[in-house]
C-alpha atoms as a PDB file:
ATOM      1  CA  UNK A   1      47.726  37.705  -5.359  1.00  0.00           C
ATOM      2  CA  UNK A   2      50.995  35.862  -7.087  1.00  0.00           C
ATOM      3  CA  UNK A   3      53.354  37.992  -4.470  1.00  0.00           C
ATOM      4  CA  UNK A   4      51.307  37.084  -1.619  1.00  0.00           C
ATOM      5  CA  UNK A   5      51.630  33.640  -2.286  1.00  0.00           C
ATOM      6  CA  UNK A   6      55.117  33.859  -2.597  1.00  0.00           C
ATOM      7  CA  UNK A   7      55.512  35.438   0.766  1.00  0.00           C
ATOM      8  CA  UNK A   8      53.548  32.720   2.879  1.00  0.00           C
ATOM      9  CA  UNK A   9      55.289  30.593   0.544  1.00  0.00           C
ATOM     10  CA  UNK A  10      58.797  31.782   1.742  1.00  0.00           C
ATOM     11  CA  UNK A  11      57.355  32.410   5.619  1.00  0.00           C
ATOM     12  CA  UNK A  12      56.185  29.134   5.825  1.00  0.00           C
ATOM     13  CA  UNK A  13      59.518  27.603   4.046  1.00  0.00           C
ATOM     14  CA  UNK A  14      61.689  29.575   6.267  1.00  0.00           C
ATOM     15  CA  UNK A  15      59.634  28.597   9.788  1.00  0.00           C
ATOM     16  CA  UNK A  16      60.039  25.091   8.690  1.00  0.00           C
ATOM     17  CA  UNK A  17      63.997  25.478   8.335  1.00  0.00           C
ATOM     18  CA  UNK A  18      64.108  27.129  11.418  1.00  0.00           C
ATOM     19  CA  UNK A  19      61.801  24.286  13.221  1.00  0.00           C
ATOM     20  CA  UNK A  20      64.430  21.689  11.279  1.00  0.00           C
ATOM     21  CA  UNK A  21      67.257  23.664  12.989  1.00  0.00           C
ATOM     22  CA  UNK A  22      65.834  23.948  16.312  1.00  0.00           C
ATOM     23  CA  UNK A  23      65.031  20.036  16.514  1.00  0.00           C
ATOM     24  CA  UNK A  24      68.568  19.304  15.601  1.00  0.00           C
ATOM     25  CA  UNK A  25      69.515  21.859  18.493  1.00  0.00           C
ATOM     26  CA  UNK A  26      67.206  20.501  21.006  1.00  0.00           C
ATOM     27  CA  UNK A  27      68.029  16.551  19.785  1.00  0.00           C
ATOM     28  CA  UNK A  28      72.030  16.987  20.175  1.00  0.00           C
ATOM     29  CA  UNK A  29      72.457  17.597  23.811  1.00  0.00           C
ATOM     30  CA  UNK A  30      69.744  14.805  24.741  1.00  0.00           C
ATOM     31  CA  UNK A  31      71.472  12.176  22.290  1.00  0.00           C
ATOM     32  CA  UNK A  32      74.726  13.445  23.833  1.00  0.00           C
ATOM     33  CA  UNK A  33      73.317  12.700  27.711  1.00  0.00           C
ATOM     34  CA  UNK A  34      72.671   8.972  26.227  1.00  0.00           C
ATOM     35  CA  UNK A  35      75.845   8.304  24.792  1.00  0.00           C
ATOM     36  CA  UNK A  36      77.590   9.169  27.495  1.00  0.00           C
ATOM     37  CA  UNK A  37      75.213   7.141  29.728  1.00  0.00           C
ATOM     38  CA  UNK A  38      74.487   4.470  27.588  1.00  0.00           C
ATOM     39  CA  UNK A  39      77.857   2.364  25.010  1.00  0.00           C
ATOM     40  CA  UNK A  40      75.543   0.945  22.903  1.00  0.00           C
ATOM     41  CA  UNK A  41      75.668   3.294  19.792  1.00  0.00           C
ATOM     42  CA  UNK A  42      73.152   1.950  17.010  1.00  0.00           C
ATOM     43  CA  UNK A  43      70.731   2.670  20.241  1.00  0.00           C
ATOM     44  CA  UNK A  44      71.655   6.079  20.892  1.00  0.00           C
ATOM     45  CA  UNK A  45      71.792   7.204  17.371  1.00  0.00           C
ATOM     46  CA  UNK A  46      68.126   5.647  17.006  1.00  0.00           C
ATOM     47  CA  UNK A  47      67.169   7.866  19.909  1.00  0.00           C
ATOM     48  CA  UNK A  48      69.158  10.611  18.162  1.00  0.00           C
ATOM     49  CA  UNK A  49      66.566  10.126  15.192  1.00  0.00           C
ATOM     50  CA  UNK A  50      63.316   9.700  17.234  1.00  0.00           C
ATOM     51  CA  UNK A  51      64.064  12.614  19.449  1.00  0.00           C
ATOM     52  CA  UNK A  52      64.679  14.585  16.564  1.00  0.00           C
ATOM     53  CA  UNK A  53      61.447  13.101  14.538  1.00  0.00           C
ATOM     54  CA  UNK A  54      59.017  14.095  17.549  1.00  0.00           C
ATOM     55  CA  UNK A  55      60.099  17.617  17.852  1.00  0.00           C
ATOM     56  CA  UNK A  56      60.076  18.228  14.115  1.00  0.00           C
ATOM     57  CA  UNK A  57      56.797  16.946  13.858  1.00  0.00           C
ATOM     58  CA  UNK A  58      55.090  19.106  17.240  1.00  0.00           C
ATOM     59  CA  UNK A  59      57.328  22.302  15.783  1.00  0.00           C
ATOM     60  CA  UNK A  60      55.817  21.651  12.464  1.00  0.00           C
ATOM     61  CA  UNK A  61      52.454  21.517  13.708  1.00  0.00           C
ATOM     62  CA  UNK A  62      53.003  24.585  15.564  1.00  0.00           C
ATOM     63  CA  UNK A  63      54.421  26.610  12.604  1.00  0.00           C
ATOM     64  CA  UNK A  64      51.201  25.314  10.240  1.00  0.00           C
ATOM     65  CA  UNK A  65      48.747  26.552  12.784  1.00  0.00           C
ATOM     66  CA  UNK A  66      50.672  29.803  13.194  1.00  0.00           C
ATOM     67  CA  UNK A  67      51.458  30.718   9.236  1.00  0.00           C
ATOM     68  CA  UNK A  68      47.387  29.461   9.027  1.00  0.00           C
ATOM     69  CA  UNK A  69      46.044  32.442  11.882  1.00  0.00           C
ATOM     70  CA  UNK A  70      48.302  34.865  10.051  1.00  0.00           C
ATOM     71  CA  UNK A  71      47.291  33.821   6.455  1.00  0.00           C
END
């Protein structure tokens, strides 16, 4: 029971770092595009953060619903 825990615990951990990863991944290039379109940095950066907050939160939801049909 305790070791099983533990292993969602860690599987669900690990997704999350990988989702945290990914979002960064995905966020760069698009934050990137702006800048290079767009001077006004405290603007980009905030779309930096917001592009970054959105997919965190879908890949999150996704990972939850996945760890929960496995568990």
């Amino acid at each position: 029971m305790m070791i099983e825990n533990l292993k969602n615990f860690l599987l669900t951990y690990g997704l999350l770092m990988l989702v945290c990863f990914l979002s960064f991944c995905f966020a760069l290039p698009i934050a990137a595009e702006l800048k290079y379109k767009h001077r006004n940095k405290a603007l980009t950066r905030l779309a930096q953060i917001l592009i970054t907050l959105v997919f965190t939160f879908f890949l999150t939801i996704a990972v939850l619903a996945i760890t929960a049909l496995i568990s």
